[in-house]
C-alpha atoms as a PDB file:
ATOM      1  CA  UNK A   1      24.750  -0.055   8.543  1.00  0.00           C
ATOM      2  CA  UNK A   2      22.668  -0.786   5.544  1.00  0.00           C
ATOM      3  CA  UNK A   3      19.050  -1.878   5.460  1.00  0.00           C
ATOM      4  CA  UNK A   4      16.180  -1.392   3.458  1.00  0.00           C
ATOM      5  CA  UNK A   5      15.663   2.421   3.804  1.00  0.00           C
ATOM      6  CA  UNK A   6      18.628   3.771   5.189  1.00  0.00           C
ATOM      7  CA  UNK A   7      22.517   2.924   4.364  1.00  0.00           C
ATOM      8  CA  UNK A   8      25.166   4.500   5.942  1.00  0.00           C
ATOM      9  CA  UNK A   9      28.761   3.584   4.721  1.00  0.00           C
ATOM     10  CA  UNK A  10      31.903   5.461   4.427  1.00  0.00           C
ATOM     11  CA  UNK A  11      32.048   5.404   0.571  1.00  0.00           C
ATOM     12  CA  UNK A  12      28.721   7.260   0.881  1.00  0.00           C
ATOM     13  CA  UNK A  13      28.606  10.992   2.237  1.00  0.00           C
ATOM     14  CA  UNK A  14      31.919   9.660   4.107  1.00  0.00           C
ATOM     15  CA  UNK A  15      28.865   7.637   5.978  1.00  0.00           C
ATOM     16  CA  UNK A  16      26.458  10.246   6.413  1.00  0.00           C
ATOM     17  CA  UNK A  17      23.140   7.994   6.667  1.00  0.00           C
ATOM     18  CA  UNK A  18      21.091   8.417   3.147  1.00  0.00           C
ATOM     19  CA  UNK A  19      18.071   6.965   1.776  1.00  0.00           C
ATOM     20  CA  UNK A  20      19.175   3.223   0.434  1.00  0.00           C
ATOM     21  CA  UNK A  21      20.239   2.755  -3.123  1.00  0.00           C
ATOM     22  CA  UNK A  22      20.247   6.732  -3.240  1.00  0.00           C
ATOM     23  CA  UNK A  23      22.971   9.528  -2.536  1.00  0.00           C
ATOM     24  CA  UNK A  24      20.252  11.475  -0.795  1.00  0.00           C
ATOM     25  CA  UNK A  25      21.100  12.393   2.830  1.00  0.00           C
ATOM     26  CA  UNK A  26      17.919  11.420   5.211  1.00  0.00           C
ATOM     27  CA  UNK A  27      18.606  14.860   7.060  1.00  0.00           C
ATOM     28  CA  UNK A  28      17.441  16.339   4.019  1.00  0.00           C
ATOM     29  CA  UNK A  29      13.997  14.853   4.249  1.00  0.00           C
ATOM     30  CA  UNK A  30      13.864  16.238   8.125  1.00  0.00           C
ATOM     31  CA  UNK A  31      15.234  19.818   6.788  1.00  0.00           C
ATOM     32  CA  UNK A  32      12.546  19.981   4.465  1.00  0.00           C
ATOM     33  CA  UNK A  33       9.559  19.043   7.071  1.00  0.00           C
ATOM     34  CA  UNK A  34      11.448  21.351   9.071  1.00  0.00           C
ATOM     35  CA  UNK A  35      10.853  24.646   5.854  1.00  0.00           C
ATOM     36  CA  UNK A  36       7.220  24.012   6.083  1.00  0.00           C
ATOM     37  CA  UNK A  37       7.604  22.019   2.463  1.00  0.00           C
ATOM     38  CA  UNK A  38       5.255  18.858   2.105  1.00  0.00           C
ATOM     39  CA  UNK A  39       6.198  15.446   1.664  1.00  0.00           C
ATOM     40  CA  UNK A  40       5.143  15.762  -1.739  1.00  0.00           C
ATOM     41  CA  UNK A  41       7.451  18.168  -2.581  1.00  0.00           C
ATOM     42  CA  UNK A  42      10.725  16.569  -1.196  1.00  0.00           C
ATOM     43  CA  UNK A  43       9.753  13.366  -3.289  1.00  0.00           C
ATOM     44  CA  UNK A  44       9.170  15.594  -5.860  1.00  0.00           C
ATOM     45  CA  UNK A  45      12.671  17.372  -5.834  1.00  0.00           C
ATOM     46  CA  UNK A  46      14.693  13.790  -4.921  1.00  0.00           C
ATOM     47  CA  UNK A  47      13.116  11.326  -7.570  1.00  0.00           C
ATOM     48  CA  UNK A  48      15.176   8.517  -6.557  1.00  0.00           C
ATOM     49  CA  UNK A  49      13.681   8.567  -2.987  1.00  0.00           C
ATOM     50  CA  UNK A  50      10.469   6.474  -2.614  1.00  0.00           C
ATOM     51  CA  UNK A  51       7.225   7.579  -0.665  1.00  0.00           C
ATOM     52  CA  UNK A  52       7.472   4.292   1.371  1.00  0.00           C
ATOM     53  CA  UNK A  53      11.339   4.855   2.214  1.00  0.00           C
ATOM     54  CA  UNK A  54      10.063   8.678   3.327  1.00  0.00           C
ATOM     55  CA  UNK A  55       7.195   7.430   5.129  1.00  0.00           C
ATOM     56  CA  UNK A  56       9.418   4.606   7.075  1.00  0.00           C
ATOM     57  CA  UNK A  57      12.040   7.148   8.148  1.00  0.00           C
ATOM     58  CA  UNK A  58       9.163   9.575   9.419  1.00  0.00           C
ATOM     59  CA  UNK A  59       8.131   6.498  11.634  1.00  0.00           C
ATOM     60  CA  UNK A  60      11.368   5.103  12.272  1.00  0.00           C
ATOM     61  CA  UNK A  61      11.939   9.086  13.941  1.00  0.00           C
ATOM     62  CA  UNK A  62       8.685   9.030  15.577  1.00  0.00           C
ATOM     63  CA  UNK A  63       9.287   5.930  17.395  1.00  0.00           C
ATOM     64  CA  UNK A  64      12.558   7.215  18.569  1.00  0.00           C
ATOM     65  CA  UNK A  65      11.368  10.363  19.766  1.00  0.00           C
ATOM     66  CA  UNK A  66       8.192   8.418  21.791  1.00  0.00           C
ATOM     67  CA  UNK A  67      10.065   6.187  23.256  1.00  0.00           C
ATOM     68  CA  UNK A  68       9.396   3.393  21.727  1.00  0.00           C
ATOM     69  CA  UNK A  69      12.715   1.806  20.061  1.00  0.00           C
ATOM     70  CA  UNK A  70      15.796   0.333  21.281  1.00  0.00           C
ATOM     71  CA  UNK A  71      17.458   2.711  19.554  1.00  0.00           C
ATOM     72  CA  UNK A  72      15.997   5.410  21.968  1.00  0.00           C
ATOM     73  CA  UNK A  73      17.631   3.873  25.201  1.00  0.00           C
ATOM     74  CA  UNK A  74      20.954   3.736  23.651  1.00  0.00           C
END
């Protein structure tokens, strides 16, 4: 699967899904929340991940978990 903020394919992380055009796992992101660390601080300490690729995962997850996506009923 590769789009615009998330690519998952088996040359990268074996296919672990990561932050497009980055190496950066998009667990990470969630760990981090997860630590009590700010959004600010994960983009500080992963460069090569954007604010707007953070802030579309974060929404992409919210949807999900309300409900709201066809990737919730599968």
């Amino acid at each position: 699967m590769t789009d615009k903020v998330i690519d998952r394919r088996a040359d990268i992380l074996g296919g672990t899904p990561v932050f497009s055009g980055t190496r950066v796992p998009v667990r990470i992101l969630i760990e981090h929340l997860e630590a009590g660390d700010r959004l600010d601080d994960f983009l500080d300490s992963f460069p090569t991940v954007s604010r707007s690729q953070a802030i579309e995962v974060l929404a992409r997850a919210k949807e999900v978990i309300a409900g709201h996506s066809s990737e919730a009923a599968a």
